[in-house]
N, C-alpha and C. Protein backbone atom coordinates (compact mmCIF):
# COMPACT_ATOMS: atom_id res chain seq x y z
N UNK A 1 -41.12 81.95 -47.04
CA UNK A 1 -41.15 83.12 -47.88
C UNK A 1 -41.42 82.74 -49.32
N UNK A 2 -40.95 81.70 -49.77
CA UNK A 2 -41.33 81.15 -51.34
C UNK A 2 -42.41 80.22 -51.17
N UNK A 3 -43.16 79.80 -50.34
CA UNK A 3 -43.99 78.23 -50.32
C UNK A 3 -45.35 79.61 -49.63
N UNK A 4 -46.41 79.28 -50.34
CA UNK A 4 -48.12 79.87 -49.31
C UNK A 4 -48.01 78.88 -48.20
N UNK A 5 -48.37 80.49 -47.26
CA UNK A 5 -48.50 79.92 -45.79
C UNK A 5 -50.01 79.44 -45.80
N UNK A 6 -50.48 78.15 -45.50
CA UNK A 6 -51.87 77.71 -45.21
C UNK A 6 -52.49 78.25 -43.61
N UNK A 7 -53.60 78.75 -43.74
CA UNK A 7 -54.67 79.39 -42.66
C UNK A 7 -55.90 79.10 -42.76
N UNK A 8 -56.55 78.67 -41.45
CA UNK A 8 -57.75 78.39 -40.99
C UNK A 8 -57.87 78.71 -39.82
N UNK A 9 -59.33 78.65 -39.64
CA UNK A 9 -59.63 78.85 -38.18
C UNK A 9 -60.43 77.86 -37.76
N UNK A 10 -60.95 77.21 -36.67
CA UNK A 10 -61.82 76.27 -36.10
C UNK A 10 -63.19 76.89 -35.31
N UNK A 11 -64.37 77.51 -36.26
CA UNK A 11 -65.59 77.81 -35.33
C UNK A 11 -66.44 77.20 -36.24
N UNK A 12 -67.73 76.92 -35.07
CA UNK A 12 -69.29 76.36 -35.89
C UNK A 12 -70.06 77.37 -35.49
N UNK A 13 -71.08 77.14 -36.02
CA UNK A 13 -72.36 77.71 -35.46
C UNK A 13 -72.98 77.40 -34.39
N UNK A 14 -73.20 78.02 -32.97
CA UNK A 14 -74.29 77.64 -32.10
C UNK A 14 -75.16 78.01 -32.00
N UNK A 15 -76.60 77.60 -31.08
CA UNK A 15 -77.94 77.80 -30.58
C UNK A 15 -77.34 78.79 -29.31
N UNK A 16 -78.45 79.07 -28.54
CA UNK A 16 -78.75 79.62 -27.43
C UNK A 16 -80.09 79.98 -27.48
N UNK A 17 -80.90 80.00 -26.10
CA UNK A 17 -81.99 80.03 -25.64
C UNK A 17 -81.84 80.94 -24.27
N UNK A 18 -82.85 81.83 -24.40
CA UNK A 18 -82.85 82.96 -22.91
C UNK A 18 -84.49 83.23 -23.26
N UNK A 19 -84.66 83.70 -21.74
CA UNK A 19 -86.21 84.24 -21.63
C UNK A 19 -85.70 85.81 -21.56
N UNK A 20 -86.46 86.06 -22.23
CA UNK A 20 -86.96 88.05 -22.52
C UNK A 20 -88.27 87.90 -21.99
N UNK A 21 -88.59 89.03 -21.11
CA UNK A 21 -90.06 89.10 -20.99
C UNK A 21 -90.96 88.19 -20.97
N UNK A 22 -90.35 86.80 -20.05
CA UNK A 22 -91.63 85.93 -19.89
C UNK A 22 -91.41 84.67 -21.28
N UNK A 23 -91.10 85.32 -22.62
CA UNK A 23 -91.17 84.19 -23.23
C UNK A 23 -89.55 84.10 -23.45
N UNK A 24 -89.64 82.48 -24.29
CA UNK A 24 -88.65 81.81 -24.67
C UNK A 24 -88.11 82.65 -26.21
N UNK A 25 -86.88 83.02 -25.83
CA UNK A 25 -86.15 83.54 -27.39
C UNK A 25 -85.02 82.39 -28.08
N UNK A 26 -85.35 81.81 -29.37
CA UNK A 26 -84.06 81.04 -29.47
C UNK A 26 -83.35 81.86 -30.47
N UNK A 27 -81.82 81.46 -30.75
CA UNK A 27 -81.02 82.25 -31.57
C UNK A 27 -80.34 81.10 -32.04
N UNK A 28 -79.67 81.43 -33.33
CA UNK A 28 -79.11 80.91 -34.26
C UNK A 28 -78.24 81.34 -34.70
N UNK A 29 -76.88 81.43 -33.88
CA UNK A 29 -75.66 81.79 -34.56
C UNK A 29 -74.68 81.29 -35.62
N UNK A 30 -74.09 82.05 -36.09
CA UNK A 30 -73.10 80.90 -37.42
C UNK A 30 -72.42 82.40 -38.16
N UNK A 31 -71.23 81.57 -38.56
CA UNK A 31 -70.25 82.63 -38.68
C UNK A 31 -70.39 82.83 -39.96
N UNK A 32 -70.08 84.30 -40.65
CA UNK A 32 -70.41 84.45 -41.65
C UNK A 32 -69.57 84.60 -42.72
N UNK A 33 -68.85 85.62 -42.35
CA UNK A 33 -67.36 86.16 -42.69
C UNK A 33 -65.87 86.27 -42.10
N UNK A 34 -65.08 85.98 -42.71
CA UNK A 34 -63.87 86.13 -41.75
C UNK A 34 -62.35 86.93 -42.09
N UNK A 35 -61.76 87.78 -41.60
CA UNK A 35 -61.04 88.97 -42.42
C UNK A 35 -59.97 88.37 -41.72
N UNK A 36 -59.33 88.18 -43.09
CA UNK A 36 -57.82 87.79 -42.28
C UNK A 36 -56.91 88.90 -42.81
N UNK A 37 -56.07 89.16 -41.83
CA UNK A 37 -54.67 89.66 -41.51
C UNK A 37 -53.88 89.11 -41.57
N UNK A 38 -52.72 89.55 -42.34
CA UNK A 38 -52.05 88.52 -42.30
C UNK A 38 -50.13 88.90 -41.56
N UNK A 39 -50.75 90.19 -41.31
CA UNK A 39 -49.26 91.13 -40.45
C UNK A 39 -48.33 91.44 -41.18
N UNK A 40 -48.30 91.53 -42.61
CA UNK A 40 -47.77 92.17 -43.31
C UNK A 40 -48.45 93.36 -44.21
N UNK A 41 -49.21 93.69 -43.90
CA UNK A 41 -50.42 95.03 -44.32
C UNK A 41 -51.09 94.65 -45.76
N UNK A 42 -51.12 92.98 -45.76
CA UNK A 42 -52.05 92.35 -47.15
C UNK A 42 -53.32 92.02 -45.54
N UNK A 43 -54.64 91.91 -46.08
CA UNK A 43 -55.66 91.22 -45.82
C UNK A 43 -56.43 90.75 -47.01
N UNK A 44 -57.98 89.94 -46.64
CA UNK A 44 -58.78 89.28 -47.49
C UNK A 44 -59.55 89.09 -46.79
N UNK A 45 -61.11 88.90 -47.18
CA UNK A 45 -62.07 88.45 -46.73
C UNK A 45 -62.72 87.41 -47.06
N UNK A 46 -62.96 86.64 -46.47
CA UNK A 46 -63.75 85.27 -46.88
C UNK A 46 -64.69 84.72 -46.65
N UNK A 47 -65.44 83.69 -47.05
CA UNK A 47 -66.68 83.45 -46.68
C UNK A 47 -66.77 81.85 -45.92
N UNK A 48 -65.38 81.47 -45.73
CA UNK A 48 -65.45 80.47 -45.53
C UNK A 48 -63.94 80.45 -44.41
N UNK A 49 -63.97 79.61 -43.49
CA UNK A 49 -63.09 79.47 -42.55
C UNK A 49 -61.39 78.52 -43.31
N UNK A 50 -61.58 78.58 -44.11
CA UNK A 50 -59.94 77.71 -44.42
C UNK A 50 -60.13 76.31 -44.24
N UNK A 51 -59.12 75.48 -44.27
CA UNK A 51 -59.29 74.51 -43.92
C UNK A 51 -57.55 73.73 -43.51
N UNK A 52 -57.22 72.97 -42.54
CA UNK A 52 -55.77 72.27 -42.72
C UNK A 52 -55.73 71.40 -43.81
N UNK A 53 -53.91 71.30 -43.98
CA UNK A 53 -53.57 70.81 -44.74
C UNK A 53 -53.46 69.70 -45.05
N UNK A 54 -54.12 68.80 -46.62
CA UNK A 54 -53.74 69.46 -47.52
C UNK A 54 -54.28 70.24 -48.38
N UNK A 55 -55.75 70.98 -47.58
CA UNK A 55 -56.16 71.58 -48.13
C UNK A 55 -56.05 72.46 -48.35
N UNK A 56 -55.81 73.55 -49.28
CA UNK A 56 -55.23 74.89 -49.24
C UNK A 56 -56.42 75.72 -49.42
N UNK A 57 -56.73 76.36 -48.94
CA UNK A 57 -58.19 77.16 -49.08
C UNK A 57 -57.99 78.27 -49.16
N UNK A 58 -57.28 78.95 -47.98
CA UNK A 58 -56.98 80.23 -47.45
C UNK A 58 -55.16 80.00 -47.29
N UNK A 59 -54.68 80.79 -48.24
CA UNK A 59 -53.03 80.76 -48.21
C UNK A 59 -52.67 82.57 -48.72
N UNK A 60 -51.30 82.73 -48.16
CA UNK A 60 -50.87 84.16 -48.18
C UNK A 60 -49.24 83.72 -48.46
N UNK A 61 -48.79 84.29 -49.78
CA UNK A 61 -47.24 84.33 -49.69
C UNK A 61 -46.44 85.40 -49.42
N UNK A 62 -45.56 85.55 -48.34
CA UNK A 62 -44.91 86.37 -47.57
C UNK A 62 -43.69 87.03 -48.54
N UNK A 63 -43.66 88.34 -48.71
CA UNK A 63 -42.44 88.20 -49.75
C UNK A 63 -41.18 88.25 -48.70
N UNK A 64 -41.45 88.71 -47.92
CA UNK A 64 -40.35 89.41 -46.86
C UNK A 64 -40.19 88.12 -45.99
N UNK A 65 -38.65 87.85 -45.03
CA UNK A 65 -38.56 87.57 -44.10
C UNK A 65 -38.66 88.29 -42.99
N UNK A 66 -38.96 87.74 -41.36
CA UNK A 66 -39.14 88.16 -40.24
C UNK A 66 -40.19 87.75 -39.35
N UNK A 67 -40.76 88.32 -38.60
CA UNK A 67 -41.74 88.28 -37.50
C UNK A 67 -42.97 88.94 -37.92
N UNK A 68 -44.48 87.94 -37.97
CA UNK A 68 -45.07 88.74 -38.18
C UNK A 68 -46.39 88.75 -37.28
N UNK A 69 -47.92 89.05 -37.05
CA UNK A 69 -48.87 88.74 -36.31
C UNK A 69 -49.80 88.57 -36.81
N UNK A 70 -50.18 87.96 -37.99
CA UNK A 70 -51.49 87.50 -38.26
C UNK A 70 -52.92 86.72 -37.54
N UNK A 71 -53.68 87.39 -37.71
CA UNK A 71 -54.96 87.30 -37.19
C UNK A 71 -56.16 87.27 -38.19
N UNK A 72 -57.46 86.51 -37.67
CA UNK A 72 -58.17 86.90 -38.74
C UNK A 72 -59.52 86.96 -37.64
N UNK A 73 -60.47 88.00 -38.18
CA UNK A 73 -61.67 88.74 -37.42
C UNK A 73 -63.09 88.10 -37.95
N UNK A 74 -63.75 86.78 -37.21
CA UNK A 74 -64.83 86.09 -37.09
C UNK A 74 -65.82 87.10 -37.55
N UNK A 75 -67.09 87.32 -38.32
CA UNK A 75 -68.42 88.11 -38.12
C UNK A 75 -69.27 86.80 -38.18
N UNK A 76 -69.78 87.31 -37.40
CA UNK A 76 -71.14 85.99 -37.07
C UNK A 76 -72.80 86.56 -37.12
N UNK A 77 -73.40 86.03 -37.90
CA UNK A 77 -74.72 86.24 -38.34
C UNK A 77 -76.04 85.84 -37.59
N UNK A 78 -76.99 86.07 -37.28
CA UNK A 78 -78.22 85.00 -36.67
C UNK A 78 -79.49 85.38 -37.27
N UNK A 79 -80.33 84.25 -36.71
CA UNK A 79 -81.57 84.28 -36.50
C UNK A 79 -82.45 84.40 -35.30
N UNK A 80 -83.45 84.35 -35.20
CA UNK A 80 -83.91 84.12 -33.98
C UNK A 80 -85.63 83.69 -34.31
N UNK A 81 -86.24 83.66 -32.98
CA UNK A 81 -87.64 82.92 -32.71
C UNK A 81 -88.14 83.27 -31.67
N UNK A 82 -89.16 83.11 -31.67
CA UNK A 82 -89.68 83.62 -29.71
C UNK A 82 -90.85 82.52 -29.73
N UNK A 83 -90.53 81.69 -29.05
CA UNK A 83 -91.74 80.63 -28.70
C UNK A 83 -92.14 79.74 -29.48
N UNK A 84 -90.87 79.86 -30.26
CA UNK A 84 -91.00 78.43 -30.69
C UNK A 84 -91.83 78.39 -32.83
N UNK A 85 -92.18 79.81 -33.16
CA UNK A 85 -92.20 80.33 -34.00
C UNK A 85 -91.74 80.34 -35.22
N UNK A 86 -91.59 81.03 -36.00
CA UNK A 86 -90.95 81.29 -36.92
C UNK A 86 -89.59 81.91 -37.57
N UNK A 87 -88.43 81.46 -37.63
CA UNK A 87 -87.15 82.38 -37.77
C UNK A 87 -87.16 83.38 -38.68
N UNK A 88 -86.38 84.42 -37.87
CA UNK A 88 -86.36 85.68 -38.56
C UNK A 88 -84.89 86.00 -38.02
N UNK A 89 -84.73 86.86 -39.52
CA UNK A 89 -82.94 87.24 -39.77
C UNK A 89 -82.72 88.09 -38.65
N UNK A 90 -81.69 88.10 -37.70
CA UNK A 90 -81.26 89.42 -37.34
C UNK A 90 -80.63 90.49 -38.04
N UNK A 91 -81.13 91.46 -37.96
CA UNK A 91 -80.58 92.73 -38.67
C UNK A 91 -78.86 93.16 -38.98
N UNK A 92 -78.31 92.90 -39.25
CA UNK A 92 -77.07 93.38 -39.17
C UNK A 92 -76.29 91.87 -38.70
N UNK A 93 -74.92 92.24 -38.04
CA UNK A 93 -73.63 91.00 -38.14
C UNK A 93 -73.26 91.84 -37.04
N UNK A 94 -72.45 90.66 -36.19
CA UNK A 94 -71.41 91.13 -35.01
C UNK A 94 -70.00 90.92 -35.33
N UNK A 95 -68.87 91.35 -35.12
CA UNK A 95 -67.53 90.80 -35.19
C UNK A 95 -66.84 91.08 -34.58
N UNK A 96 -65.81 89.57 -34.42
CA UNK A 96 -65.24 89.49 -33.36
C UNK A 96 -63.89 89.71 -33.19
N UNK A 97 -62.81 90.33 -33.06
CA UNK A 97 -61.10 90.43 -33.27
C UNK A 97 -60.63 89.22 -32.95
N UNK A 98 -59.86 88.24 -33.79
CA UNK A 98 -59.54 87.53 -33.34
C UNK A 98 -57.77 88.53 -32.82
N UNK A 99 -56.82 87.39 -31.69
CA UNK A 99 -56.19 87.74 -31.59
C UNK A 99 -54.70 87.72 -32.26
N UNK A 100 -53.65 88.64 -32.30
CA UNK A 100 -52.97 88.09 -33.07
C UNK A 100 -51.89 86.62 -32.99
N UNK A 101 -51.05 85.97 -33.87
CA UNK A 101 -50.34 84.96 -33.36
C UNK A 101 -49.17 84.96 -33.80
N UNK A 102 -48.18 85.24 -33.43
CA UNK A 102 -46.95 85.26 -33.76
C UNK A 102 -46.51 83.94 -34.37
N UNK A 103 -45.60 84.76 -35.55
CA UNK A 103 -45.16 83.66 -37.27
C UNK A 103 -44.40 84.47 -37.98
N UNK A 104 -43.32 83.36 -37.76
CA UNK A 104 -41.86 83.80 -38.38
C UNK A 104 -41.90 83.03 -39.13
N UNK A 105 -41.33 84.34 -40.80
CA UNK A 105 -41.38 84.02 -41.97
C UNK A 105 -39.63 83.32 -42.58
N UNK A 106 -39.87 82.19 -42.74
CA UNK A 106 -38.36 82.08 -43.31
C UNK A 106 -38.60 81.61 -44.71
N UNK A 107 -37.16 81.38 -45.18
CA UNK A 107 -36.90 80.93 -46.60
C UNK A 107 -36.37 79.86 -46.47
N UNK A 108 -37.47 79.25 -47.07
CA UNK A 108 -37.11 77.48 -47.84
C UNK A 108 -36.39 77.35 -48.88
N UNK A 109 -34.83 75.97 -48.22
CA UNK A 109 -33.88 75.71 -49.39
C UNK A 109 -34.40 74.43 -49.63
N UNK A 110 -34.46 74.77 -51.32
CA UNK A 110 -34.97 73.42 -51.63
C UNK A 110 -33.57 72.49 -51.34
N UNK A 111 -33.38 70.93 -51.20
CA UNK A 111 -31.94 69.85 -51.11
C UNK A 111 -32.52 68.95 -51.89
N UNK A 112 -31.70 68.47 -52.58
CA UNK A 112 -31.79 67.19 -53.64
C UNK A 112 -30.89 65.89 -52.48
N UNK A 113 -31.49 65.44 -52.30
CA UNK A 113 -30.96 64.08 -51.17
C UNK A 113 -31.02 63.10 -52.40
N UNK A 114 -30.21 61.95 -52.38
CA UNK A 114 -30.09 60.66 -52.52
C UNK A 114 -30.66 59.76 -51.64
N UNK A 115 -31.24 58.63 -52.44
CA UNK A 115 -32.13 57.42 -51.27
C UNK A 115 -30.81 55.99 -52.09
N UNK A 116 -30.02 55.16 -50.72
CA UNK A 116 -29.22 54.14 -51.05
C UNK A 116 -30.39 52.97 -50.82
């Protein structure tokens, strides 16, 4: 409850290849945006996936104790090609819900220890 909670997520970008009508279509996926939730009715949007610690990239401080479900919602962007061609943007973004994950908020006592 006093310390930012650190958040990331783990996606890349992939390929895929399918035939439409005889020819070869390639695609070019990669994530674009990502909306995090954080289950206390704060969100943010970002352009970048977070990173672990000690990197702090993407952090949220909880004022409240308890139970909460934070999630954050992937949009993923592409391109595409047909035969090997030239890439062209796809129109618009897809997105994906991520699901939520249960995270209980407590309060950190700081202790002053002695080293003998």
């Amino acid at each position: 409850m006093n310390f930012a909670t650190n958040f990331y997520t783990e996606t890349e970008p992939f390929t895929r290849t399918i035939r439409l009508l005889g020819q070869q279509v390639d695609l070019r996926i990669r994530p674009s945006a990502f909306g995090w939730r954080f289950g206390d009715g704060e969100r943010v949007t970002t352009s970048e996936p977070g990173s672990p610690y000690p990197r702090l990239k993407i952090t949220h401080r909880y004022q409240d104790r308890g139970a909460v479900r934070p999630s954050v919602d992937t949009t993923y962007s592409a391109d595409w090609r047909v035969g090997g061609g030239p890439w062209q943007p796809v129109s618009g973004t897809v997105t994906i819900p991520g699901a939520p994950v249960a995270l209980d908020v407590v309060e950190a006592s700081p202790t002053l220890v002695g080293y003998r």
